[in-house]
C-alpha atoms as a PDB file:
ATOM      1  CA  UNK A   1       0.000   0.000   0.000  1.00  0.00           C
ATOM      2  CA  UNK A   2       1.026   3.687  -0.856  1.00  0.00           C
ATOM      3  CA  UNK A   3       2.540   6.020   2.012  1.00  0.00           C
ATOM      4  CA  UNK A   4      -0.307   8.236   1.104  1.00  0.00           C
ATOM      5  CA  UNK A   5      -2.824   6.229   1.047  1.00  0.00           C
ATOM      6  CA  UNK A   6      -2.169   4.807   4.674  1.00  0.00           C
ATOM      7  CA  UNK A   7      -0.895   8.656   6.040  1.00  0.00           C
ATOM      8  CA  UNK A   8      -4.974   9.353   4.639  1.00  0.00           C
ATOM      9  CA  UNK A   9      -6.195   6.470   6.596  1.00  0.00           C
ATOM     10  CA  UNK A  10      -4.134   7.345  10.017  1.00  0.00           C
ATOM     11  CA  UNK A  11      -5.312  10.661   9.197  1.00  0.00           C
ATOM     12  CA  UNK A  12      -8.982   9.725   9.595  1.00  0.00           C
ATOM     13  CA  UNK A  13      -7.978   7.758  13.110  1.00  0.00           C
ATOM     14  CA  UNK A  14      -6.558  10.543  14.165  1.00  0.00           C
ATOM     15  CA  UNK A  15      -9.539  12.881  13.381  1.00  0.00           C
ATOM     16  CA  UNK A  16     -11.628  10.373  14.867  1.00  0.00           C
ATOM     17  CA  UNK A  17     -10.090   9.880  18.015  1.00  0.00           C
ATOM     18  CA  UNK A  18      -8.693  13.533  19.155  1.00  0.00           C
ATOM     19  CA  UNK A  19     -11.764  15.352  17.289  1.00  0.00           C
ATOM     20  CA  UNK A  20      -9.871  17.538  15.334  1.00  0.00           C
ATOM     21  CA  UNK A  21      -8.000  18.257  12.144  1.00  0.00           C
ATOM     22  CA  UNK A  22      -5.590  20.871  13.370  1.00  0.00           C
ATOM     23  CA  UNK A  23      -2.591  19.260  12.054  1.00  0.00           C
ATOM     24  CA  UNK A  24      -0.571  18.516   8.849  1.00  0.00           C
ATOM     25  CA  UNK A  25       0.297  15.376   8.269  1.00  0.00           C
ATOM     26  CA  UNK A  26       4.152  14.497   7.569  1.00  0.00           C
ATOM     27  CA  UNK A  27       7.281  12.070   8.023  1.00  0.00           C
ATOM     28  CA  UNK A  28       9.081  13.816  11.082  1.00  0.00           C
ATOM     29  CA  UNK A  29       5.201  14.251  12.638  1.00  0.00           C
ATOM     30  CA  UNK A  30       5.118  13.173  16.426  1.00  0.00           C
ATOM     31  CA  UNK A  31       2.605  13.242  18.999  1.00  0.00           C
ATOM     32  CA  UNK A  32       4.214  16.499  20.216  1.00  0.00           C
ATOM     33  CA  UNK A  33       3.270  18.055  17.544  1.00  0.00           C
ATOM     34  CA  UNK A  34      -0.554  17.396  17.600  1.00  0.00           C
ATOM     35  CA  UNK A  35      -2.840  19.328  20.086  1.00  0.00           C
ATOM     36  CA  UNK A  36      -4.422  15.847  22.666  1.00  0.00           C
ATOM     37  CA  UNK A  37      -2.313  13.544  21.646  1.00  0.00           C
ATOM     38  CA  UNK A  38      -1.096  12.461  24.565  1.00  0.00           C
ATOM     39  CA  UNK A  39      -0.387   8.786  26.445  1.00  0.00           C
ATOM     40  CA  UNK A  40      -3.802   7.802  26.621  1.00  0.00           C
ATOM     41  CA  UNK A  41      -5.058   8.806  23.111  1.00  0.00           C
ATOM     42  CA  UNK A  42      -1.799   7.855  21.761  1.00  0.00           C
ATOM     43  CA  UNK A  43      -2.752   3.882  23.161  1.00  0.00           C
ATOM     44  CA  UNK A  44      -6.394   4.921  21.776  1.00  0.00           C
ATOM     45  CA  UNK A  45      -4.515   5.563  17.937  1.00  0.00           C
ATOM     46  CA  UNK A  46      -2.409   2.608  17.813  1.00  0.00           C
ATOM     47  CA  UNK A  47      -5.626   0.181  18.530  1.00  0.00           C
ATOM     48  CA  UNK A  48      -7.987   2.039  16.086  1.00  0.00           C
ATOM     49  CA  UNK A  49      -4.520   1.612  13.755  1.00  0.00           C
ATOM     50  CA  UNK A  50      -4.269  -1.774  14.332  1.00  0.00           C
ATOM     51  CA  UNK A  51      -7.969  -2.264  14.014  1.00  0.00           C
ATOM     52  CA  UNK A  52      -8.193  -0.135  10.439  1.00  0.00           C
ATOM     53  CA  UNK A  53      -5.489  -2.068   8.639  1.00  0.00           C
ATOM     54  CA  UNK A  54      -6.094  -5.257  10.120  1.00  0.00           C
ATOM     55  CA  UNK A  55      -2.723  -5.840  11.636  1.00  0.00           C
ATOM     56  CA  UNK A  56      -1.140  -6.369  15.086  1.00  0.00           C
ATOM     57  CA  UNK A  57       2.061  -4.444  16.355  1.00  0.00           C
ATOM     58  CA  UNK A  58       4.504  -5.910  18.326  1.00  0.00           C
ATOM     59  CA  UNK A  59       6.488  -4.528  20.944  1.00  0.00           C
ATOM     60  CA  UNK A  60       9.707  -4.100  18.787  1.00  0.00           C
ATOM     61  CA  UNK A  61       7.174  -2.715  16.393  1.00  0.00           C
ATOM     62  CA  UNK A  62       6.509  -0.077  18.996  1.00  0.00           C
ATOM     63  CA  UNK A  63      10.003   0.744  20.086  1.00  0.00           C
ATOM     64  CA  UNK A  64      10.967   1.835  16.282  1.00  0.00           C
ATOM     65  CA  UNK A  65       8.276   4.478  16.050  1.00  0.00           C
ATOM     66  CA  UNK A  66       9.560   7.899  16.488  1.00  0.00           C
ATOM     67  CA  UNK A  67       7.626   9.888  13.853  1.00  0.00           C
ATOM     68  CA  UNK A  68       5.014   9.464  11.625  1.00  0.00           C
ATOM     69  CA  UNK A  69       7.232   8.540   8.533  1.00  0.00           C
ATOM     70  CA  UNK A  70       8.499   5.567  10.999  1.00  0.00           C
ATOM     71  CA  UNK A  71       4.805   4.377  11.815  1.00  0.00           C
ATOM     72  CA  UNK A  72       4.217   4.207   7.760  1.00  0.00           C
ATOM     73  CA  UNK A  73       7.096   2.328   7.536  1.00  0.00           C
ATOM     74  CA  UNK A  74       5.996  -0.127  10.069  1.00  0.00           C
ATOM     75  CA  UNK A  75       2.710  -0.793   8.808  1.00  0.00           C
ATOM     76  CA  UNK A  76       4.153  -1.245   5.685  1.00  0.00           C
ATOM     77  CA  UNK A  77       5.662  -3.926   6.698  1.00  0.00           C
ATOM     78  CA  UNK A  78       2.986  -5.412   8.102  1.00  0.00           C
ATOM     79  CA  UNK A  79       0.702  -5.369   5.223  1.00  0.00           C
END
């Protein structure tokens, strides 16, 4: 699947979950960045992720994610 394509659909989890769209979406993106996103939503994101593209992420998954370019490349991976 296309980076853009899957930035689009983490896009729509992340409109979904912190209720707004106050953000543009790019590889050196992190949760600082984004107004809400914080430890809880951020556990929120990564299960609606996981439930949108039909994958599971494992831990090491987890430790490489440092931006949003990263968490492309890891679903990528996965899919």
């Amino acid at each position: 699947m296309e980076g853009t394509v899957i930035k689009e659909k983490i896009k729509d989890v992340l409109v979904s979950i912190l209720g707004h769209d106050n953000f543009e979406m790019y590889d050196e993106l992190t949760a600082a960045d984004v107004d809400g996103w914080d430890s809880l939503s951020h556990m929120m994101i990564l299960t609606k992720i996981e439930e949108s593209f039909n994958i599971k992420f494992k831990l090491r998954d987890l430790n490489k994610l440092k931006n949003m370019g990263t968490l492309v490349a890891v679903i990528q991976s996965k899919i």
